[in-house]
PDB file of N, CA and C in Angstrom:
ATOM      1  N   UNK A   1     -67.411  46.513 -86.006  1.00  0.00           N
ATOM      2  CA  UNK A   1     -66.862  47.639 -86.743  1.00  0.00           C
ATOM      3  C   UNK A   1     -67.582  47.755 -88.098  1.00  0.00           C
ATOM      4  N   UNK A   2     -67.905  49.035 -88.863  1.00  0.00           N
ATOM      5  CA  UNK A   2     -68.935  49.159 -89.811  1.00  0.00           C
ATOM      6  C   UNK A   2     -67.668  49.008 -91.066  1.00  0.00           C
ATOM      7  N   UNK A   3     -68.647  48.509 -91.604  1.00  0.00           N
ATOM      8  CA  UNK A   3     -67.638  48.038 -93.134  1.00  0.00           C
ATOM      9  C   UNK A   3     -67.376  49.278 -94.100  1.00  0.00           C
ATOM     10  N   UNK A   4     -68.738  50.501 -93.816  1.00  0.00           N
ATOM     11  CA  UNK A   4     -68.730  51.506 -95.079  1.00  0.00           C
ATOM     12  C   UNK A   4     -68.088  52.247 -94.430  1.00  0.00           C
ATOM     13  N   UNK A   5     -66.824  53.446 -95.172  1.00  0.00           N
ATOM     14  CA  UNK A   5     -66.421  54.460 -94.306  1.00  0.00           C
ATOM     15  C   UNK A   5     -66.801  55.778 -94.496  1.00  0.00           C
ATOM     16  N   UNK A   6     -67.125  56.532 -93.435  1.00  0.00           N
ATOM     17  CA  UNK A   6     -67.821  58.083 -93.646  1.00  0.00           C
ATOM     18  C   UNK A   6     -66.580  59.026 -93.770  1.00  0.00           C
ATOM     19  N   UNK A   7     -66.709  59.924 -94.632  1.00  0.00           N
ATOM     20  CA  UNK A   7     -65.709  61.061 -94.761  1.00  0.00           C
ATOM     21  C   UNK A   7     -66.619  62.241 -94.109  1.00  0.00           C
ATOM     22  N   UNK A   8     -66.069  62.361 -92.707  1.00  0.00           N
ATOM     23  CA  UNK A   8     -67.192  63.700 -92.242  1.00  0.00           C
ATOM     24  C   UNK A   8     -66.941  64.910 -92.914  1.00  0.00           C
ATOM     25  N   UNK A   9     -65.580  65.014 -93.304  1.00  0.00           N
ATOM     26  CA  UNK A   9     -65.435  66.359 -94.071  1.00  0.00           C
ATOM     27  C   UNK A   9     -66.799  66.708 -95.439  1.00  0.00           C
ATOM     28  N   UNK A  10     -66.632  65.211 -95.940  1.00  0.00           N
ATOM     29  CA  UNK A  10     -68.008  65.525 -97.212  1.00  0.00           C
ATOM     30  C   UNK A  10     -69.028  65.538 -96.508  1.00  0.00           C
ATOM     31  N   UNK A  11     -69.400  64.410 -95.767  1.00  0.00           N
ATOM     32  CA  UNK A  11     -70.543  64.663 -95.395  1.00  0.00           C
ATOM     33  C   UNK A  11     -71.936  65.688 -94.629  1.00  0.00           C
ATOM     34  N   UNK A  12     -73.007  65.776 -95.753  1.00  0.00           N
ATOM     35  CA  UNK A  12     -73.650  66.919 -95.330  1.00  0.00           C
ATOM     36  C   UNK A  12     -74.870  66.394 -94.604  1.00  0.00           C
ATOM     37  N   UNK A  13     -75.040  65.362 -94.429  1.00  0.00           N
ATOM     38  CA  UNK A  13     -76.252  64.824 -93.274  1.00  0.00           C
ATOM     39  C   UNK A  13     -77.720  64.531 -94.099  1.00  0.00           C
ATOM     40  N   UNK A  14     -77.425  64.723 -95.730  1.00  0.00           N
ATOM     41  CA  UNK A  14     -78.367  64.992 -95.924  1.00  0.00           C
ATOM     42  C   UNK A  14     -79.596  63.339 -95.482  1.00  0.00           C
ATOM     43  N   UNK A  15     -79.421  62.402 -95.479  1.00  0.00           N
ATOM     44  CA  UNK A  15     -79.885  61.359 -95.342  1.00  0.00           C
ATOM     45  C   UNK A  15     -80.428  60.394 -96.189  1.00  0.00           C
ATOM     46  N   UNK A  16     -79.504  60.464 -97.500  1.00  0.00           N
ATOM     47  CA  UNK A  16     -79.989  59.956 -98.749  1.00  0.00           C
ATOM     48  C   UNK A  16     -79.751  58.419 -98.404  1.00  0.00           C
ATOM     49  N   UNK A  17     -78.317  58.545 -97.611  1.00  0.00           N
ATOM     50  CA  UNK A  17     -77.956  56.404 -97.207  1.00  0.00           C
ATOM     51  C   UNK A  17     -78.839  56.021 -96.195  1.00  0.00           C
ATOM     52  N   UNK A  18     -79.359  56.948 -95.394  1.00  0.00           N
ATOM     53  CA  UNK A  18     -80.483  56.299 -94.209  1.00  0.00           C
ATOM     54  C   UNK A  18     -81.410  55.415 -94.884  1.00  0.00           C
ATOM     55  N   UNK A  19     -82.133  56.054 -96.065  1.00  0.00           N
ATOM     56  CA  UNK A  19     -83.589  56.011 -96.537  1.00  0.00           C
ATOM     57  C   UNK A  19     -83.121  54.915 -97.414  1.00  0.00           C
ATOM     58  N   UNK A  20     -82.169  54.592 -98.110  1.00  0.00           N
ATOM     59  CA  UNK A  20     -81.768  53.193 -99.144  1.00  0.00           C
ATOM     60  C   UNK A  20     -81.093  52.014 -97.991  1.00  0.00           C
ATOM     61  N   UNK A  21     -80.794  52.514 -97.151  1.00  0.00           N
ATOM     62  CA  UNK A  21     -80.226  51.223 -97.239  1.00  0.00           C
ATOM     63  C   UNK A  21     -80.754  50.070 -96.333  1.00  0.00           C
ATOM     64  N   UNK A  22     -80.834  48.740 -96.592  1.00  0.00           N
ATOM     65  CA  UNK A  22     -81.762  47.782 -96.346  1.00  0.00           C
ATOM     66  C   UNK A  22     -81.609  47.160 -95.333  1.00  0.00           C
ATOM     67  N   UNK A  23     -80.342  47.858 -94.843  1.00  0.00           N
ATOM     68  CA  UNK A  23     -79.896  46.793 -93.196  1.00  0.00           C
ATOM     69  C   UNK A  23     -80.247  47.746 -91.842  1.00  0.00           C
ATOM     70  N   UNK A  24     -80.424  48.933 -92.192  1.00  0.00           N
ATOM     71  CA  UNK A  24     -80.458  50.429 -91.505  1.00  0.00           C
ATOM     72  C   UNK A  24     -79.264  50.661 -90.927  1.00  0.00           C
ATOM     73  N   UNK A  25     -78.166  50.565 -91.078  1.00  0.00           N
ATOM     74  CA  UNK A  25     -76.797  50.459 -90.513  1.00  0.00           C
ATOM     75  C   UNK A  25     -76.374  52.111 -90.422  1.00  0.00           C
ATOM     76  N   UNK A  26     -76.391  52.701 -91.288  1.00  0.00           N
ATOM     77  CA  UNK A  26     -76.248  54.847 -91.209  1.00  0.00           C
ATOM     78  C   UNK A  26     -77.161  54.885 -90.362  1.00  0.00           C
ATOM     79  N   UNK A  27     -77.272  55.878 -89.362  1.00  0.00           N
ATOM     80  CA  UNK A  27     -77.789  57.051 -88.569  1.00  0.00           C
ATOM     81  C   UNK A  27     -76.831  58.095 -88.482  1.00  0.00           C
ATOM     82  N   UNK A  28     -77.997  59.458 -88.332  1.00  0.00           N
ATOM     83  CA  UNK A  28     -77.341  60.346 -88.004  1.00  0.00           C
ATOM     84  C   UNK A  28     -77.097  60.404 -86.592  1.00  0.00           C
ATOM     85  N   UNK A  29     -76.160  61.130 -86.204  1.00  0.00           N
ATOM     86  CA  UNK A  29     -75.247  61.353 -85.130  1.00  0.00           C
ATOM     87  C   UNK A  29     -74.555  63.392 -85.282  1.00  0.00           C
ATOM     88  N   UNK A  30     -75.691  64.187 -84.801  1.00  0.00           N
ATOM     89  CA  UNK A  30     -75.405  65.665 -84.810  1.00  0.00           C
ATOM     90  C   UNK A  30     -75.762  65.785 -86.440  1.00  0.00           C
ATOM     91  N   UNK A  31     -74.667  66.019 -87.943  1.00  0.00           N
ATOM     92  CA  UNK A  31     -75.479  66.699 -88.390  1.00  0.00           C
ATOM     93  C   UNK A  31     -74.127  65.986 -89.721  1.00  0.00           C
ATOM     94  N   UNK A  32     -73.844  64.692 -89.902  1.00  0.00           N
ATOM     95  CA  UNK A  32     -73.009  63.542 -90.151  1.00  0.00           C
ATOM     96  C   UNK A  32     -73.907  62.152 -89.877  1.00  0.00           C
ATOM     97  N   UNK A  33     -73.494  61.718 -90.735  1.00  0.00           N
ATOM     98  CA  UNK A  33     -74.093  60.141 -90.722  1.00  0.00           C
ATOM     99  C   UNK A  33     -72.545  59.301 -89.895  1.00  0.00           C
ATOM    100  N   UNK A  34     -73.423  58.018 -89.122  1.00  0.00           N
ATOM    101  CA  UNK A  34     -72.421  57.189 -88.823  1.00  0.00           C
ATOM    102  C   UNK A  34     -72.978  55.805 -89.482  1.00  0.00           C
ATOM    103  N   UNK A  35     -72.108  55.107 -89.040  1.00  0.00           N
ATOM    104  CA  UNK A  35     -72.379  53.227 -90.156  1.00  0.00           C
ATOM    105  C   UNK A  35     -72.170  52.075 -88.451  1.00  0.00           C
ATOM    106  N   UNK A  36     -73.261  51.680 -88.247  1.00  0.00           N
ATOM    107  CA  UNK A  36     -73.063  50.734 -87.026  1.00  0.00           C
ATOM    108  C   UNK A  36     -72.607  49.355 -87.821  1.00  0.00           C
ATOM    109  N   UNK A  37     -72.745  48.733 -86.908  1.00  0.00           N
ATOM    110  CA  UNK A  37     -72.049  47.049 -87.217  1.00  0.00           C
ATOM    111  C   UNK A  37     -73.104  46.682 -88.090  1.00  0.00           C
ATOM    112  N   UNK A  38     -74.383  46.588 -88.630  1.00  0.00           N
ATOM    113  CA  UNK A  38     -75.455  45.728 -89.560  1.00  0.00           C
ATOM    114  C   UNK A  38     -75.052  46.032 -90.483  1.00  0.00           C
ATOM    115  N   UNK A  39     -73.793  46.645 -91.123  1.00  0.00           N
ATOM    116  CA  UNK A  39     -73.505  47.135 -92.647  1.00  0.00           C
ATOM    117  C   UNK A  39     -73.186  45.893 -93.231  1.00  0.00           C
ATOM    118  N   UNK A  40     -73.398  45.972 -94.155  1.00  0.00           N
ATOM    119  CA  UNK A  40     -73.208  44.585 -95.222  1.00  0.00           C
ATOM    120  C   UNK A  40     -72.117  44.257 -96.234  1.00  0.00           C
ATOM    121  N   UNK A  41     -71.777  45.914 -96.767  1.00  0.00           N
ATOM    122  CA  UNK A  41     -70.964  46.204 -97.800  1.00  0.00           C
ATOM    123  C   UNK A  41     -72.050  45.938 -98.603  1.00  0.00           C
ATOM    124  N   UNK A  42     -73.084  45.876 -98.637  1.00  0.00           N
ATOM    125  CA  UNK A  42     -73.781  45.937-100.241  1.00  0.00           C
ATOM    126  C   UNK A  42     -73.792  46.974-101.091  1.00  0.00           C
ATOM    127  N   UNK A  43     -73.730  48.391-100.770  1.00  0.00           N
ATOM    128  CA  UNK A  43     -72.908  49.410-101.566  1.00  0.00           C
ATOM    129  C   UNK A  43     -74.166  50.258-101.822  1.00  0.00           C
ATOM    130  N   UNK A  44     -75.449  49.885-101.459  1.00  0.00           N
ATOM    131  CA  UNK A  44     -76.384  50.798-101.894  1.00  0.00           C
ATOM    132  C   UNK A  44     -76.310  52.184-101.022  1.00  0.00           C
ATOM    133  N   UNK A  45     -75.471  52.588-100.227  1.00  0.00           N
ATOM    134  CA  UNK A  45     -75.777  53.999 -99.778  1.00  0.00           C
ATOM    135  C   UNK A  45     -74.389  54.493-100.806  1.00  0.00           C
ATOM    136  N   UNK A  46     -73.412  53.925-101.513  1.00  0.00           N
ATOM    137  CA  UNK A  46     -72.328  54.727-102.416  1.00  0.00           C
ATOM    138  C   UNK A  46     -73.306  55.253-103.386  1.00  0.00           C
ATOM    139  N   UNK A  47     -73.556  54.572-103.846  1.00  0.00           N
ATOM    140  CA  UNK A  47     -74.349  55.380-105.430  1.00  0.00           C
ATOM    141  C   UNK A  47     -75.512  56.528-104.918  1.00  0.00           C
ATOM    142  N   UNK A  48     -76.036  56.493-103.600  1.00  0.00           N
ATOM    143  CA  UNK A  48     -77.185  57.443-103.682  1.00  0.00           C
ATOM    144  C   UNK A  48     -76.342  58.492-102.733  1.00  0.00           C
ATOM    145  N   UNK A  49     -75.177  58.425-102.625  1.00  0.00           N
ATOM    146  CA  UNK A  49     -74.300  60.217-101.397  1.00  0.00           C
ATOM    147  C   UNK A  49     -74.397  61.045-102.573  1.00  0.00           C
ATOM    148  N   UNK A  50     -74.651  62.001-102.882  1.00  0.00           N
ATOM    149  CA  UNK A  50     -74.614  63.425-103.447  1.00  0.00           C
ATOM    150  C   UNK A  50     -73.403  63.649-103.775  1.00  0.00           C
ATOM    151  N   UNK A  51     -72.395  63.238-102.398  1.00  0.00           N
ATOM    152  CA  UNK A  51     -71.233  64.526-102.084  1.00  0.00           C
ATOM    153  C   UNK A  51     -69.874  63.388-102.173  1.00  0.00           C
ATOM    154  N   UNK A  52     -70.515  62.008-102.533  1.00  0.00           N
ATOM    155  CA  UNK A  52     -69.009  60.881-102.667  1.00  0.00           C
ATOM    156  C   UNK A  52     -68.521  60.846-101.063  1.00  0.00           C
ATOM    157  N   UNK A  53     -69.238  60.719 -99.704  1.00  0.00           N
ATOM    158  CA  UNK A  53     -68.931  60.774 -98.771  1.00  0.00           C
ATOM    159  C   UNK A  53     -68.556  59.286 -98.124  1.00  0.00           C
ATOM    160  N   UNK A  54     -69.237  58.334 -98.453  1.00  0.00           N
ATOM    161  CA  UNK A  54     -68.815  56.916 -97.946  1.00  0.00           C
ATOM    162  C   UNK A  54     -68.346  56.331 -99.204  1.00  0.00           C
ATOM    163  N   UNK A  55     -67.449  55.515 -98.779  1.00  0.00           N
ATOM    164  CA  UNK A  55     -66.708  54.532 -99.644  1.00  0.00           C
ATOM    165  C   UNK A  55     -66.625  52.864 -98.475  1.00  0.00           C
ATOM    166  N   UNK A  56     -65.957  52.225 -99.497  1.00  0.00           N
ATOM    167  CA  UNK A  56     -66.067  50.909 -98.707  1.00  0.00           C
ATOM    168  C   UNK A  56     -64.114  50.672 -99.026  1.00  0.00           C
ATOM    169  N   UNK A  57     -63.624  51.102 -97.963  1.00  0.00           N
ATOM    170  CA  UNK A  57     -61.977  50.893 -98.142  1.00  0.00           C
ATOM    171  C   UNK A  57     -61.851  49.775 -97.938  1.00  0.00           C
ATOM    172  N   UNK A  58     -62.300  48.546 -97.236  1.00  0.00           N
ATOM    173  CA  UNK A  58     -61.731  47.169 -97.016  1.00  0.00           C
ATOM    174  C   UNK A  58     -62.003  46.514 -98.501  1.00  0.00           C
ATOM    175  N   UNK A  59     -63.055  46.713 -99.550  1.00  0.00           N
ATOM    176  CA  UNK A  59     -63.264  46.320-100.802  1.00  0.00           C
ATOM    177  C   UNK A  59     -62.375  47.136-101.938  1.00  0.00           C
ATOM    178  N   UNK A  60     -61.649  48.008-101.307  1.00  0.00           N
ATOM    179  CA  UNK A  60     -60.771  48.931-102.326  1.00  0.00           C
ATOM    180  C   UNK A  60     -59.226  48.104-101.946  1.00  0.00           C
ATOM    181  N   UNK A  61     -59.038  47.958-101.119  1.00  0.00           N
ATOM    182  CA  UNK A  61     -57.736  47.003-100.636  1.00  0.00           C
ATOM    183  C   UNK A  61     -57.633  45.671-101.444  1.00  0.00           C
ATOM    184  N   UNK A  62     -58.946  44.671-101.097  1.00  0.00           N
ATOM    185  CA  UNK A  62     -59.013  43.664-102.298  1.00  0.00           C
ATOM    186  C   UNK A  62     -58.983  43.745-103.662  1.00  0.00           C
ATOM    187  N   UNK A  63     -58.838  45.203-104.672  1.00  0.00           N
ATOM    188  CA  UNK A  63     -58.918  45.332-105.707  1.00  0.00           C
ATOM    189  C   UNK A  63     -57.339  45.334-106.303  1.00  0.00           C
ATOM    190  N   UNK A  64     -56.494  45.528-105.340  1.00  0.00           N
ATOM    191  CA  UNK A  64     -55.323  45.654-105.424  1.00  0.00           C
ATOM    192  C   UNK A  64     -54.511  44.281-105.679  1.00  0.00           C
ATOM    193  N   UNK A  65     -53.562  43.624-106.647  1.00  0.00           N
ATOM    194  CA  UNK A  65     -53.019  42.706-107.152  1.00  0.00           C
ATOM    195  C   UNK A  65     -51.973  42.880-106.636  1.00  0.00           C
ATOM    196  N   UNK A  66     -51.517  41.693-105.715  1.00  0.00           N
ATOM    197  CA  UNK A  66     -50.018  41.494-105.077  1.00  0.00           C
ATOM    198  C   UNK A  66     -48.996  41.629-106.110  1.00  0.00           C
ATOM    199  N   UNK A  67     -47.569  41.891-105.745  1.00  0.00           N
ATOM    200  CA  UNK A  67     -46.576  41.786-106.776  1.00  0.00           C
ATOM    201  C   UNK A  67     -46.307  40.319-107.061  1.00  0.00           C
ATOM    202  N   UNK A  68     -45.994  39.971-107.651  1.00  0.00           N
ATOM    203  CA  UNK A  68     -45.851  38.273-107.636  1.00  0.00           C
ATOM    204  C   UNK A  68     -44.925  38.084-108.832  1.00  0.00           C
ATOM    205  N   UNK A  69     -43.686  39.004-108.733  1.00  0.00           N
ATOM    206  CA  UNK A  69     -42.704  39.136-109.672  1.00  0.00           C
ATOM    207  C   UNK A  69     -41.427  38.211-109.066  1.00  0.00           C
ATOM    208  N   UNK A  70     -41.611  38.176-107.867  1.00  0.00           N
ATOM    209  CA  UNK A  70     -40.336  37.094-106.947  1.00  0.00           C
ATOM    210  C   UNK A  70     -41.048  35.646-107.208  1.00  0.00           C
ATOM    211  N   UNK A  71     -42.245  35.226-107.756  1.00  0.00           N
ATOM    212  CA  UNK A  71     -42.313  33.620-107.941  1.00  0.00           C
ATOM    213  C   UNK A  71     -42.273  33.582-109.385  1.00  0.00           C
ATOM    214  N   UNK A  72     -41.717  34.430-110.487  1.00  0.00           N
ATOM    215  CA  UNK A  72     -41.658  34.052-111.926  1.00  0.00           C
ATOM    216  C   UNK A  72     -41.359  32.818-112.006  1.00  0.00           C
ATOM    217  N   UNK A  73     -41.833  31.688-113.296  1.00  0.00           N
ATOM    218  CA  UNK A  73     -40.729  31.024-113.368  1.00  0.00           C
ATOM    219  C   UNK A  73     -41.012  29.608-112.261  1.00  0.00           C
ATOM    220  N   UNK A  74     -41.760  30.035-111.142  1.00  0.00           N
ATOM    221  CA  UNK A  74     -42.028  28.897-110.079  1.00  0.00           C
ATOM    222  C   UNK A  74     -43.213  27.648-110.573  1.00  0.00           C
ATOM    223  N   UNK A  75     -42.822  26.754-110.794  1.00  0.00           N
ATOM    224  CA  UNK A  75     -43.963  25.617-110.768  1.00  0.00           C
ATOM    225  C   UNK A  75     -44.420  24.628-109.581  1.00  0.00           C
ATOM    226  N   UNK A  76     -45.726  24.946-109.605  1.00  0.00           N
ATOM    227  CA  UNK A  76     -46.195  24.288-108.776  1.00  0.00           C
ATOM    228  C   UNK A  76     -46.578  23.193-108.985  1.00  0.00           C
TER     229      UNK A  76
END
């Protein structure tokens, strides 16, 4: 399963993540990029989309801080 995720709605095919990225993991597929399994998460096709079309949601989940208001007070 590819780690980067495509928003086909943004995406315009132009092929800016094909040409950067170092694992070749994007191809196009009709006139949309797809992300095969060699993706890395190294992030170099985010900064070069035009249109903000891939993101990496499994690295946006880890940015998130559990509540940890029920162990106040707990010593370990």
């Amino acid at each position: 399963m590819a780690i980067v995720s495509v928003d086909k709605e943004k995406c315009t095919g132009c092929g800016a993540c094909i040409d950067i990225c170092p694992f070749g993991a994007p191809s196009l597929e009709g006139d949309t990029v797809v992300v095969n399994d060699q993706c890395t998460a190294c992030g170099a096709c985010l900064d070069v989309c035009p249109v903000n079309a891939l993101s990496l949601p499994e690295l946006e989940l880890a940015d998130t801080k559990p509540d940890l208001t029920d162990y106040e007070g707990v010593w370990v």
